[in-house]
C-alpha atoms as a PDB file:
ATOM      1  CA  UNK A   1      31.984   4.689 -22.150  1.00  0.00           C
ATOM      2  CA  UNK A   2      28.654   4.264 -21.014  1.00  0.00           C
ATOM      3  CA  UNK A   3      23.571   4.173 -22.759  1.00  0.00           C
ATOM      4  CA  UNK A   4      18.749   4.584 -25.255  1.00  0.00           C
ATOM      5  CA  UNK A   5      14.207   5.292 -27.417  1.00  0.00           C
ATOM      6  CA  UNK A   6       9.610   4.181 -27.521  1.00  0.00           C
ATOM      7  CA  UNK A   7       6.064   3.464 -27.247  1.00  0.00           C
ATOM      8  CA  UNK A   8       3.173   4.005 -29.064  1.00  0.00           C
ATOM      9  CA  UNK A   9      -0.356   4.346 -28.879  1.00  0.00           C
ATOM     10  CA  UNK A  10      -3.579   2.543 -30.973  1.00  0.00           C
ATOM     11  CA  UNK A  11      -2.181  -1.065 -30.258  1.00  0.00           C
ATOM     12  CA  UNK A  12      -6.125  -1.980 -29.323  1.00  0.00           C
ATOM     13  CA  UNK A  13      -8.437  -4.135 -31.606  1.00  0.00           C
ATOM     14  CA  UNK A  14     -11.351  -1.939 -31.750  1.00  0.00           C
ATOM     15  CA  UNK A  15     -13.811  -3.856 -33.857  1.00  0.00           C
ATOM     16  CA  UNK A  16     -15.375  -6.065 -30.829  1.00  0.00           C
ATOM     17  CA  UNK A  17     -17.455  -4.531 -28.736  1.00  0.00           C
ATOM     18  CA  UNK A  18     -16.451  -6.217 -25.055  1.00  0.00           C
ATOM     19  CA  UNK A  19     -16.302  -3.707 -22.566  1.00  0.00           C
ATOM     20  CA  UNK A  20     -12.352  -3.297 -22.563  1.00  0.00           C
ATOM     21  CA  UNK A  21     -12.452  -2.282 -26.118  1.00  0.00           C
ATOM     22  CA  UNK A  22     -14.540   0.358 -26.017  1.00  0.00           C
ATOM     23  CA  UNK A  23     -12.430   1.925 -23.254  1.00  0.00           C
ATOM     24  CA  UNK A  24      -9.961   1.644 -25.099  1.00  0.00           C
ATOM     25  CA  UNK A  25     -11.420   2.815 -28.205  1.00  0.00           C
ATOM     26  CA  UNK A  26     -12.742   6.035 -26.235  1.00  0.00           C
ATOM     27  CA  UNK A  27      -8.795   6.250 -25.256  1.00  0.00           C
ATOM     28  CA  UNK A  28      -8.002   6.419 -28.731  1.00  0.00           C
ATOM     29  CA  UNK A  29     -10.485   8.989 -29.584  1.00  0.00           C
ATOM     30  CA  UNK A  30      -9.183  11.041 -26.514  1.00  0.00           C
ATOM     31  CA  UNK A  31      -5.279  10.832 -27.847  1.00  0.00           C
ATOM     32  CA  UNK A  32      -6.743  11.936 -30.782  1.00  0.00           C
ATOM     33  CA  UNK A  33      -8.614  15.037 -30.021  1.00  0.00           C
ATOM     34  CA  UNK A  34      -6.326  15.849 -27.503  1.00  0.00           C
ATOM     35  CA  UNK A  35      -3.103  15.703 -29.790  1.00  0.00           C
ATOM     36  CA  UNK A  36      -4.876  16.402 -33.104  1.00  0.00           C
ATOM     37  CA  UNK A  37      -6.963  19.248 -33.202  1.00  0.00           C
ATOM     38  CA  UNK A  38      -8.185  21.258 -36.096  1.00  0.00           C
ATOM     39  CA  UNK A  39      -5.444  24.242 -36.269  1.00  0.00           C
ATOM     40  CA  UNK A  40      -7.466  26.170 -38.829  1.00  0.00           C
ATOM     41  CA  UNK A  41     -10.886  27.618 -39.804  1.00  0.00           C
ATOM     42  CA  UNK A  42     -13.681  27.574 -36.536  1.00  0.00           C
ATOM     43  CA  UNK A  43     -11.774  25.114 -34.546  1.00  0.00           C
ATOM     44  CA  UNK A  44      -8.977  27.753 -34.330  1.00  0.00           C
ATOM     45  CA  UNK A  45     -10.031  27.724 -30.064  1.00  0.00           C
ATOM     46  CA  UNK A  46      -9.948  24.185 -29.696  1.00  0.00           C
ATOM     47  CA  UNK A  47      -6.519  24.404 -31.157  1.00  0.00           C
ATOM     48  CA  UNK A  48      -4.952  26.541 -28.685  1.00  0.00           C
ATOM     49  CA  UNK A  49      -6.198  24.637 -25.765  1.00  0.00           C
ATOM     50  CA  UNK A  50      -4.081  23.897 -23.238  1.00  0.00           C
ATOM     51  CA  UNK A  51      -3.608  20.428 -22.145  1.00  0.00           C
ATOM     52  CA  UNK A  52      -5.715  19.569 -18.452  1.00  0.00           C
ATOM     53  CA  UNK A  53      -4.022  17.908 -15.975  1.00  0.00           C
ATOM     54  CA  UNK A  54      -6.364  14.726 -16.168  1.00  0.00           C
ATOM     55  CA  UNK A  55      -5.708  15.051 -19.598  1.00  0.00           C
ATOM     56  CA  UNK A  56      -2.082  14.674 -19.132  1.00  0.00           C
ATOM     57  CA  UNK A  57      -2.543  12.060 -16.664  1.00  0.00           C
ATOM     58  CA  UNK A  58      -4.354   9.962 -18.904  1.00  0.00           C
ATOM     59  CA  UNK A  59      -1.923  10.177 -21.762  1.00  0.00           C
ATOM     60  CA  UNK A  60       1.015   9.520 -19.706  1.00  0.00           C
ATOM     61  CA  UNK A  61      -1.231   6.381 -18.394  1.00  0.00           C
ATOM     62  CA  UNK A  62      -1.793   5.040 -21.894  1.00  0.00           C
ATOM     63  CA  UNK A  63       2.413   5.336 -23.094  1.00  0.00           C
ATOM     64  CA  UNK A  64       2.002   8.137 -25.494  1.00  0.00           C
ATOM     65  CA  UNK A  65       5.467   8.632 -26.601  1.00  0.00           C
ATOM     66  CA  UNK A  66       7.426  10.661 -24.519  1.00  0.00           C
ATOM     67  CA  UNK A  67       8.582  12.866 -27.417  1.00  0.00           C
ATOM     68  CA  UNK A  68       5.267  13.329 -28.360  1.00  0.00           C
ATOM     69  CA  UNK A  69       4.305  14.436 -24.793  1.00  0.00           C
ATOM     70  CA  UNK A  70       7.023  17.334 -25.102  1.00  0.00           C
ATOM     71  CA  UNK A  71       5.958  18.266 -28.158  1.00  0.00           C
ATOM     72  CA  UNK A  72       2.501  18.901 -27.357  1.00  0.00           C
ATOM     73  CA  UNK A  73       2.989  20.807 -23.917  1.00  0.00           C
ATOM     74  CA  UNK A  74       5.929  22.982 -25.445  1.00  0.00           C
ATOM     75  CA  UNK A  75       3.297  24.151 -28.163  1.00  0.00           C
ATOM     76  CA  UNK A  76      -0.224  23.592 -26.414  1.00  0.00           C
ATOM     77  CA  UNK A  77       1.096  24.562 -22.739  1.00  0.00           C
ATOM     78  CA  UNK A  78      -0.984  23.669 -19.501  1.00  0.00           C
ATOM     79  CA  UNK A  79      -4.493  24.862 -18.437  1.00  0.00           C
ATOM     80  CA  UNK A  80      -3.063  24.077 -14.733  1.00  0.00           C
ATOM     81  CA  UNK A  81      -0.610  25.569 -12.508  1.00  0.00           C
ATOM     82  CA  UNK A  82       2.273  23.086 -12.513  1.00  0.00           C
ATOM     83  CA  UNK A  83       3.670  22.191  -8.734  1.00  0.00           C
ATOM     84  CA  UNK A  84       7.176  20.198  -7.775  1.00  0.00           C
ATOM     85  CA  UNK A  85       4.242  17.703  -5.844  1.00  0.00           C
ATOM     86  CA  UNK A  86       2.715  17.354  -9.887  1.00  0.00           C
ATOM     87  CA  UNK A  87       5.633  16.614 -10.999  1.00  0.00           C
ATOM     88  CA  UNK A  88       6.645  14.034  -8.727  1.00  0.00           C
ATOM     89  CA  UNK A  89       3.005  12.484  -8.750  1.00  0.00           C
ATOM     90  CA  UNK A  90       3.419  12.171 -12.533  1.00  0.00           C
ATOM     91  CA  UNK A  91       6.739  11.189 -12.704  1.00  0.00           C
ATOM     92  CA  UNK A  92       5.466   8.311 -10.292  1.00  0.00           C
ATOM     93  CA  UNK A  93       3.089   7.183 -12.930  1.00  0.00           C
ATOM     94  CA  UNK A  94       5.487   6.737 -15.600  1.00  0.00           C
ATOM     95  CA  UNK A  95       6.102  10.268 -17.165  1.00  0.00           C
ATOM     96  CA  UNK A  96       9.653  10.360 -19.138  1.00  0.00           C
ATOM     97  CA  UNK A  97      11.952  12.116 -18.735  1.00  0.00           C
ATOM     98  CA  UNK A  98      11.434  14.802 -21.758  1.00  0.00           C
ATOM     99  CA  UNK A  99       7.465  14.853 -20.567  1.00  0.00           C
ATOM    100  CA  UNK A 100       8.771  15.648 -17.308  1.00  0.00           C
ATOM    101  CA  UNK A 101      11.399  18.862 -18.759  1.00  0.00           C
ATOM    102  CA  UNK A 102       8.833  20.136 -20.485  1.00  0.00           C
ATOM    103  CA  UNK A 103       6.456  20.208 -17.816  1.00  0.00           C
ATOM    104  CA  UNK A 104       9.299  22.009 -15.162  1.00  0.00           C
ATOM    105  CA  UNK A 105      10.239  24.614 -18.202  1.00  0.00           C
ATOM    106  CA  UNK A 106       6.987  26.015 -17.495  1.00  0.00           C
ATOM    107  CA  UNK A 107       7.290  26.276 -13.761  1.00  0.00           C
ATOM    108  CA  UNK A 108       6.664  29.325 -11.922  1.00  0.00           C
ATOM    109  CA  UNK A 109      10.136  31.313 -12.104  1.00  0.00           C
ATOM    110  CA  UNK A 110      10.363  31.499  -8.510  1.00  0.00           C
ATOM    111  CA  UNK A 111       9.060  28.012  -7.821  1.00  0.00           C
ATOM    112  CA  UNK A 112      11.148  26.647 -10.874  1.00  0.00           C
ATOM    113  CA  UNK A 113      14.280  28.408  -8.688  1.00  0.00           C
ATOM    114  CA  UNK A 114      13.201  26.425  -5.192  1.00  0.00           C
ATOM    115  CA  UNK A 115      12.334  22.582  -7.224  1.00  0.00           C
ATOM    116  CA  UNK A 116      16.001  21.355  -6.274  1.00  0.00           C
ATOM    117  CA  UNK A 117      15.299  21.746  -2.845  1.00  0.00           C
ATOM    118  CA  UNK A 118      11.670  19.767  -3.131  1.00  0.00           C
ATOM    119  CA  UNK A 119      12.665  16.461  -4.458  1.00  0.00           C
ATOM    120  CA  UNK A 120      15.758  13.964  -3.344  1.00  0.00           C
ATOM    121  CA  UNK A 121      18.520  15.489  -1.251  1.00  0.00           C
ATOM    122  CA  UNK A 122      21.592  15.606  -3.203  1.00  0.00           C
ATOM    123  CA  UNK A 123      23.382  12.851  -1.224  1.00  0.00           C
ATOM    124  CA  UNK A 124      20.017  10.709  -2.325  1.00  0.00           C
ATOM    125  CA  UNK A 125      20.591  11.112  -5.602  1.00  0.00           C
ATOM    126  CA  UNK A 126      23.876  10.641  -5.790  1.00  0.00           C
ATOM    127  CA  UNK A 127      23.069   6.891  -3.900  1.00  0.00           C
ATOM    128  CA  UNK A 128      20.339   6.379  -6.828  1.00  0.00           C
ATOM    129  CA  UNK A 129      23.193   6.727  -9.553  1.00  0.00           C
ATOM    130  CA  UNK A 130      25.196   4.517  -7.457  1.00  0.00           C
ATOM    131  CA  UNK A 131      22.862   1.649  -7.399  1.00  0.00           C
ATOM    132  CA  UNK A 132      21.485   1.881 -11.218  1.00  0.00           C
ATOM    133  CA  UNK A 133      24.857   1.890 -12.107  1.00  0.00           C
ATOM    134  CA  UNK A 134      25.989  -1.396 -10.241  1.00  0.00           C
ATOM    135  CA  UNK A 135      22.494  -2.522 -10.808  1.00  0.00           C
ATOM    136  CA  UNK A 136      23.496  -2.641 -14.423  1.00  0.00           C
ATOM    137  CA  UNK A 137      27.450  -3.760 -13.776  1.00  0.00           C
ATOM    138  CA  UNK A 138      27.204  -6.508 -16.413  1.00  0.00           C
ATOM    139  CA  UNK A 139      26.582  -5.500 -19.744  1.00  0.00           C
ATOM    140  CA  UNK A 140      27.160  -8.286 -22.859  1.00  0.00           C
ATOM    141  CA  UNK A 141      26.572  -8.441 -26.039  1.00  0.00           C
ATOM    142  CA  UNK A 142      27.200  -9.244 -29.925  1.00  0.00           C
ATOM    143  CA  UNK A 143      28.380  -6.638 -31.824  1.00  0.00           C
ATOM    144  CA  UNK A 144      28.710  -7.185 -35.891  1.00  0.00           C
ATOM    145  CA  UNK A 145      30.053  -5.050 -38.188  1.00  0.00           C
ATOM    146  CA  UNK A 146      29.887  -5.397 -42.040  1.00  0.00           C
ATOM    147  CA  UNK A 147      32.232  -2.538 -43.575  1.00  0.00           C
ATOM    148  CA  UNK A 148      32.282  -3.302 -47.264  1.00  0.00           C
ATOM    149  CA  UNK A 149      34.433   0.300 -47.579  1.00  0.00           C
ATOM    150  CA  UNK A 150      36.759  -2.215 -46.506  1.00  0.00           C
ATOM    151  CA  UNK A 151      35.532  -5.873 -47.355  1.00  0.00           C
ATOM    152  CA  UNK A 152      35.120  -6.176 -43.830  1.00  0.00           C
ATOM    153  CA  UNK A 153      33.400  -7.939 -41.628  1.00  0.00           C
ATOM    154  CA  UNK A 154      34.127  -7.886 -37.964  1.00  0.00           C
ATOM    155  CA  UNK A 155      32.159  -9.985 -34.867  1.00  0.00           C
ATOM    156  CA  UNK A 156      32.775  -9.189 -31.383  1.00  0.00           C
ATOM    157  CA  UNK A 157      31.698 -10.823 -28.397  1.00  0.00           C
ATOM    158  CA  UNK A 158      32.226  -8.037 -25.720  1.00  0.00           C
ATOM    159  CA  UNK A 159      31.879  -8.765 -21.796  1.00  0.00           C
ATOM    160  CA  UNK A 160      31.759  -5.683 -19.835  1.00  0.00           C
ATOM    161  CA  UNK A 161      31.204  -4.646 -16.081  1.00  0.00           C
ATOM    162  CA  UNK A 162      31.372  -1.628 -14.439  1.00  0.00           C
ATOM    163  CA  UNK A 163      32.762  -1.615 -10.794  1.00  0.00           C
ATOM    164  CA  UNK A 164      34.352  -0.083  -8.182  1.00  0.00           C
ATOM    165  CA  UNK A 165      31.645   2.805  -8.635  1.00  0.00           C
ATOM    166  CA  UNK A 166      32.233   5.674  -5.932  1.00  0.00           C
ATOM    167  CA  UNK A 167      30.502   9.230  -5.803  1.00  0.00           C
ATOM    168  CA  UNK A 168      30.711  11.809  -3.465  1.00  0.00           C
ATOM    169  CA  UNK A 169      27.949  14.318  -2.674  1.00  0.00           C
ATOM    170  CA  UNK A 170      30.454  16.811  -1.241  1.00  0.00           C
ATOM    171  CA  UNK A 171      32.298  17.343  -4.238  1.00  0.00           C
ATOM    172  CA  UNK A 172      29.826  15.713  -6.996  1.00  0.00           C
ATOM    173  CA  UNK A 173      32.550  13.650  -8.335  1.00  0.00           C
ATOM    174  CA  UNK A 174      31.739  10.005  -9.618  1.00  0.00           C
ATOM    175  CA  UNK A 175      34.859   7.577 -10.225  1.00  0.00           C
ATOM    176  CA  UNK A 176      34.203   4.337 -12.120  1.00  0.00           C
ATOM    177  CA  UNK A 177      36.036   1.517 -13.336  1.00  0.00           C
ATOM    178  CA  UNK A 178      34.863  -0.264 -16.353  1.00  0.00           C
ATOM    179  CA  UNK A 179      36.430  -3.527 -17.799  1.00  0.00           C
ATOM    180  CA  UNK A 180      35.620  -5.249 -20.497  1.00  0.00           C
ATOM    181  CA  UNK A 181      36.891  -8.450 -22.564  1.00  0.00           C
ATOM    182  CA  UNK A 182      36.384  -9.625 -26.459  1.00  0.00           C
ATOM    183  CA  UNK A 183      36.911 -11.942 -28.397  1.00  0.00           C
ATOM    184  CA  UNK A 184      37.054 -10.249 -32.223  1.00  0.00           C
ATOM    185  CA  UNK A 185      36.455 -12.165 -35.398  1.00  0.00           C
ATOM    186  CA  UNK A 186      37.825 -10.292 -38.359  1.00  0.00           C
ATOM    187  CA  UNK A 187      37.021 -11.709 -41.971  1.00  0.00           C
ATOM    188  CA  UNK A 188      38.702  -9.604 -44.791  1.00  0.00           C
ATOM    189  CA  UNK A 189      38.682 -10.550 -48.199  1.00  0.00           C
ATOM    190  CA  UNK A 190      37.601 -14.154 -46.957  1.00  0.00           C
ATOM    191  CA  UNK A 191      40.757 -14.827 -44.749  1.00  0.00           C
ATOM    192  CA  UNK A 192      39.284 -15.109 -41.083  1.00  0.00           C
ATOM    193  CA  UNK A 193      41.863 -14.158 -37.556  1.00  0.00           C
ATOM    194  CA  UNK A 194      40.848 -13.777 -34.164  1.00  0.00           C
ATOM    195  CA  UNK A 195      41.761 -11.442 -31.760  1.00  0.00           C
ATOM    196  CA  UNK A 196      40.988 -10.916 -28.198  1.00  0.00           C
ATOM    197  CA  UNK A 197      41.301  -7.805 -26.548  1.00  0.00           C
ATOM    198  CA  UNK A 198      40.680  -6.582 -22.785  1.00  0.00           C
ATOM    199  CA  UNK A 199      40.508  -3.260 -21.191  1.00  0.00           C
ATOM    200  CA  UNK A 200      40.285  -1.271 -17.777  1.00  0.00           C
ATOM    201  CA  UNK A 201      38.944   2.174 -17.734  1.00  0.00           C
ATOM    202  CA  UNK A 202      38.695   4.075 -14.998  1.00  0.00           C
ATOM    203  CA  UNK A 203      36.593   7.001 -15.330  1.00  0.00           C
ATOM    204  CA  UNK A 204      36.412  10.224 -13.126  1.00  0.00           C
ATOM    205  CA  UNK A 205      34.499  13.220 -13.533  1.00  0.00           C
ATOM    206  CA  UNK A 206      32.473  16.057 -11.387  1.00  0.00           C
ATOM    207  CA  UNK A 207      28.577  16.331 -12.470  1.00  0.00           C
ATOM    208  CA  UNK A 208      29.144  20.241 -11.786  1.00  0.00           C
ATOM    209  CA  UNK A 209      30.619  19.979 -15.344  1.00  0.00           C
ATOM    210  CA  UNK A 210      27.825  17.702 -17.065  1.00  0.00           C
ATOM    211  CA  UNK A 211      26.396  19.858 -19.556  1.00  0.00           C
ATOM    212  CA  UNK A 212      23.989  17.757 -21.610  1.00  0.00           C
ATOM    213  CA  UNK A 213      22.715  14.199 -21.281  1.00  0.00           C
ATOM    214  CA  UNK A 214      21.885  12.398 -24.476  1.00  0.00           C
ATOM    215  CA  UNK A 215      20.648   8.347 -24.921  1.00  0.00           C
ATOM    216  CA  UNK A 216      20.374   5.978 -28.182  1.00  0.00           C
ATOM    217  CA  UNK A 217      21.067   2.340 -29.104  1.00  0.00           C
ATOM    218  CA  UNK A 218      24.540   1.375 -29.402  1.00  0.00           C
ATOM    219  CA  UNK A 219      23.934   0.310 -32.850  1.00  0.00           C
ATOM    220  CA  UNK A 220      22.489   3.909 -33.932  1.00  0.00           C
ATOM    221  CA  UNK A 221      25.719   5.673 -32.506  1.00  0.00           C
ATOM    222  CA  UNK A 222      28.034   3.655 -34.559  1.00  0.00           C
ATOM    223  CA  UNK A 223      25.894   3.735 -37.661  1.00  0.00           C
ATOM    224  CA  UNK A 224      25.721   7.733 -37.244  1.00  0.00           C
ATOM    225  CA  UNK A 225      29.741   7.515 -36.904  1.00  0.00           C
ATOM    226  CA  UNK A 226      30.102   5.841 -39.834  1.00  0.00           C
ATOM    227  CA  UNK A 227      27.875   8.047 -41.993  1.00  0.00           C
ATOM    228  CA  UNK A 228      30.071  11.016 -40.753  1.00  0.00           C
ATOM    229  CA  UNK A 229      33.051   9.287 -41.397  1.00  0.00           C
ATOM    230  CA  UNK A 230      31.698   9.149 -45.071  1.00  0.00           C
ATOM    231  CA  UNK A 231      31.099   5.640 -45.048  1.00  0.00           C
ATOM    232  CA  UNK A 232      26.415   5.031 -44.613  1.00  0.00           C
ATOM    233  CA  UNK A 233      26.895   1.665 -45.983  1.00  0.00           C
ATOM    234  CA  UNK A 234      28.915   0.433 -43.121  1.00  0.00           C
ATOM    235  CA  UNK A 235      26.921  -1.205 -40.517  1.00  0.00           C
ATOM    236  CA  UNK A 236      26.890  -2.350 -36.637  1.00  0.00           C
ATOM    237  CA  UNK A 237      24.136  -4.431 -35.215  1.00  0.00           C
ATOM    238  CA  UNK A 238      24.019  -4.959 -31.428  1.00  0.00           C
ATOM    239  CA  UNK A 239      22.280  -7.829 -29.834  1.00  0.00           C
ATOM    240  CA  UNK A 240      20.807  -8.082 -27.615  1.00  0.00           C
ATOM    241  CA  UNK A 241      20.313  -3.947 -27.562  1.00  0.00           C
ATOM    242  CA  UNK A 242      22.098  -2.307 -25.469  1.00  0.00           C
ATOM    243  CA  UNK A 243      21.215   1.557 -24.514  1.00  0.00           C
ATOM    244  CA  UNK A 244      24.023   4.401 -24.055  1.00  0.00           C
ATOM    245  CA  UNK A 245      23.828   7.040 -21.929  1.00  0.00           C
ATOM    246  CA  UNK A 246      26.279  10.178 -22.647  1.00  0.00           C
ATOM    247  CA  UNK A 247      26.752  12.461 -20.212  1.00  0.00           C
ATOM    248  CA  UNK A 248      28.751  15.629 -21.904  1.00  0.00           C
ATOM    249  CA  UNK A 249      30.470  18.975 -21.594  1.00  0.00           C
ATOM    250  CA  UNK A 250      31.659  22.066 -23.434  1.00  0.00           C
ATOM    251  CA  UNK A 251      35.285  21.055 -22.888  1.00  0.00           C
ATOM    252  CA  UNK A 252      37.262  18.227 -22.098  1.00  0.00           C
ATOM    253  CA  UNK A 253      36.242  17.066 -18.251  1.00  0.00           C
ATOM    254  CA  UNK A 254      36.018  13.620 -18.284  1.00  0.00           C
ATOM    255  CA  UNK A 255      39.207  11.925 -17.184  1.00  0.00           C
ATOM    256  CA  UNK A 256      39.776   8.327 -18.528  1.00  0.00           C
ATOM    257  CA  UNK A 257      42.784   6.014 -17.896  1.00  0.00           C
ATOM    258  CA  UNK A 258      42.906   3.293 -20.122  1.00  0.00           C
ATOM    259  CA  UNK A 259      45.012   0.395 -20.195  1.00  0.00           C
ATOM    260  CA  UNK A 260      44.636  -1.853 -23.259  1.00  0.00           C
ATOM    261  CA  UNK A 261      45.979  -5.237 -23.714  1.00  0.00           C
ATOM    262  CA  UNK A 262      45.525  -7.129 -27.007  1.00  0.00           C
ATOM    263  CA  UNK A 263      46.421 -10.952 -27.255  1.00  0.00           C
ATOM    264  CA  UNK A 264      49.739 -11.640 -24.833  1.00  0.00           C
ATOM    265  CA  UNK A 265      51.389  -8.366 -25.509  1.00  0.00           C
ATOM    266  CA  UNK A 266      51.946  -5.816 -22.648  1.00  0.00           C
ATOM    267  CA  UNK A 267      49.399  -3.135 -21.776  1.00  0.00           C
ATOM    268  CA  UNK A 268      49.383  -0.145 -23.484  1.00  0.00           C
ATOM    269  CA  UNK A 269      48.340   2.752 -20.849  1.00  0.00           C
ATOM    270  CA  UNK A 270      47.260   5.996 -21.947  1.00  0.00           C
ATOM    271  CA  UNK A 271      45.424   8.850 -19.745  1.00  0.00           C
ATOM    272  CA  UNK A 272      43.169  11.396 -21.816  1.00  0.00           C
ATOM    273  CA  UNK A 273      40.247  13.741 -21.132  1.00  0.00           C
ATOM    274  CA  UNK A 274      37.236  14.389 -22.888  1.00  0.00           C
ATOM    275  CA  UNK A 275      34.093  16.449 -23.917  1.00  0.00           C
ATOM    276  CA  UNK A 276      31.839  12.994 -23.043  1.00  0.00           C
ATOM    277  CA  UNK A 277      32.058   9.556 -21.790  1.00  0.00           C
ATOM    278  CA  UNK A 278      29.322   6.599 -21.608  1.00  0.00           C
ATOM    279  CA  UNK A 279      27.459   4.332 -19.349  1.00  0.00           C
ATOM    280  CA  UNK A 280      25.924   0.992 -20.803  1.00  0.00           C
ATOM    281  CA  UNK A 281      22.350  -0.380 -19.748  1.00  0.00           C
ATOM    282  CA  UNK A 282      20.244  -3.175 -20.871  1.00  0.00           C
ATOM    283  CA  UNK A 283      16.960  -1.626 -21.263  1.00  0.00           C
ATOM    284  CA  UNK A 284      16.216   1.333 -22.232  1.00  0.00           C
ATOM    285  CA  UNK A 285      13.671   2.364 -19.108  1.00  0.00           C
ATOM    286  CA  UNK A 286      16.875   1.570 -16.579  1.00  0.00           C
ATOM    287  CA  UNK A 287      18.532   4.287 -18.769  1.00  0.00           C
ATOM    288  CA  UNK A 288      15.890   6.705 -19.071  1.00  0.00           C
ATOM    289  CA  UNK A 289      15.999   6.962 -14.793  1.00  0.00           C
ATOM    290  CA  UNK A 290      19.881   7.047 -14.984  1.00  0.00           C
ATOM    291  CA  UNK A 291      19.637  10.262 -17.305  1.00  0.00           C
ATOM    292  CA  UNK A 292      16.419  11.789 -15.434  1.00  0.00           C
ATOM    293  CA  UNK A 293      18.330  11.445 -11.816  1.00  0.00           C
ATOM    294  CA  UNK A 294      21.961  12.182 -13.697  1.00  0.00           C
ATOM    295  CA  UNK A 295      19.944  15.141 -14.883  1.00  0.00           C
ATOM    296  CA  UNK A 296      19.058  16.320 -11.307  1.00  0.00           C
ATOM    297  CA  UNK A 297      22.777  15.609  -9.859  1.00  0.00           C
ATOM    298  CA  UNK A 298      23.752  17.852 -12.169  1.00  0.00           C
ATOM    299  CA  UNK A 299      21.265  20.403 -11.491  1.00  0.00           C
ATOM    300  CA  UNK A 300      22.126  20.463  -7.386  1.00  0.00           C
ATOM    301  CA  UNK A 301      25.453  20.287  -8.299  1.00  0.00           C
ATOM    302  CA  UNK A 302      25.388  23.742 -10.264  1.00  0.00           C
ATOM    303  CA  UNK A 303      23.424  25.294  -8.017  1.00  0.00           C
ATOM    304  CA  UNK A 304      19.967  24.449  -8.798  1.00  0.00           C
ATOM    305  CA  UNK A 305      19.638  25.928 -11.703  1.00  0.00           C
ATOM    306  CA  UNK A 306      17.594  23.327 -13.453  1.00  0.00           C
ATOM    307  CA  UNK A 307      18.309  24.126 -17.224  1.00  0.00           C
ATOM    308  CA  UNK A 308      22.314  23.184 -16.566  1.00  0.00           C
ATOM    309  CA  UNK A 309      21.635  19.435 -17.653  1.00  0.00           C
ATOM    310  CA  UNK A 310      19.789  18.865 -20.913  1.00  0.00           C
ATOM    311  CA  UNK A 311      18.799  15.780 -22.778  1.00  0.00           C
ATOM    312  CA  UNK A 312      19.359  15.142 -26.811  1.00  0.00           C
END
């Protein structure tokens, strides 16, 4: 498996009146009209504007949440003519990833249909996944569940690394090999045991089939799991946070083999494939680039048609 979310604006004292205040006051007041006008009544023009490309600029500049940036361009749209050289300027500045969708959904059609062939070559891509990938090879953590369905209470200390990490432009298949080791502390009922576990997964899949690209907190996905398992009151905290990013299909077309060995007894090995698989990252901006240039692999790899890989 293998992981993120989130900024905010109005973090400025505004009640001195230095110099860097009031900028940043005026900022405010800009985010504000910009994002918040009237909708009714005689401001019914202003609130059909379409967002300016300064405009944009500067909100991108000042962290306005990247949802909130998709939002607003999805229902305002652009008073400018959107360009692939836009799009990389902004991304340059710190755009996100869903700022940056947005912005290519309203492309022209026929330049929308040429922006794979204006950014990163395929084969340069493919090298960026490689190295954010074994940039982020080492991924620990503390993972602590409290299950009182159960009277439960498990803590894991996981050590994970992801190696061996080969992708080929030619056929858009990425092969991976992730091991991990734990050491699991299970309290039930007040009688404590220790286990310790260890794993090698080696993962192989073509980007042709990535579908959809999604990102959260390791916590959150195991805390939605256990709601739908019918259990909201059981609980996993992660620390330090670790970020998940899910690359997904339609059908099963992620191949895993796993081999699983628990205390001294042999491996178990078991192949299986699957409608999604994982990457793990330790901060959430590493794995907002691995599912922007994940997004454009699988993009090139389909052809160029740039609505193949969507995010959650």
């Amino acid at each position: 498996m293998a992981e993120g979310e989130l900024m905010e604006t109005g973090r400025f004292a505004l009640c001195s009146h230095s110099p860097l205040n009031l900028a940043a006051a005026r900022l405010v007041v800009l985010a504000s009209a910009v994002l918040f006008w009237p909708h009714t009544g005689v401001s019914q023009k202003a609130a059909i504007q379409k967002l300016t490309l300064t405009q944009v600029e500067e909100l991108v500049s000042h962290r306005v949440p990247d949802s909130t940036m998709r939002t607003e361009i999805q229902r305002r749209g652009l008073a400018f003519a959107p360009n692939p050289a836009i799009v990389d300027s902004l991304r340059a500045k710190g755009a996100g990833p869903l700022t940056l969708a947005a912005i290519e959904g309203v492309l022209p059609k026929i330049t929308a249909n040429k922006f794979a062939d204006s950014g990163p070559s395929l084969a340069a891509t493919m090298l960026s996944i490689q190295h954010l990938l074994e940039e982020q090879h080492q991924v620990n953590r503390v993972r602590t569940q409290n299950l009182p369905s159960s009277r439960t209470t498990i803590r894991e200390t996981v050590r994970a690394s992801l190696s061996d990490v080969l992708i080929d432009p030619a056929t858009c298949i990425l092969h991976a090999t992730n091991t991990s080791e734990s050491s699991t502390k299970w309290s039930v009922n007040g009688t404590d045991s220790v286990s310790h576990f260890a794993s090698r997964v080696e993962i192989t899949f073509s980007f042709k089939d990535v579908e959809e690209l999604g990102i959260e907190k390791e916590g959150d996905y195991w805390n939605h799991r256990f709601a739908e398992l019918g259990h909201p009151s059981d609980t996993m905290t992660v620390l330090p946070s670790v970020f998940i990013v899910h690359p997904s299909a339609s059908k099963p077309a992620f191949f895993m083999h796993n081999s699983t060995t628990m205390g001294n007894q042999p491996p178990e090995v078991k192949d299986s494939t699957t409608k999604v698989t994982s990457f793990y990252f330790r901060d959430e901006a590493t794995a907002n680039r691995a599912v922007e240039v994940m997004r454009r692999a699988a993009t090139l790899c389909r052809g160029g048609n740039r609505n193949s890989a969507t995010q959650n």
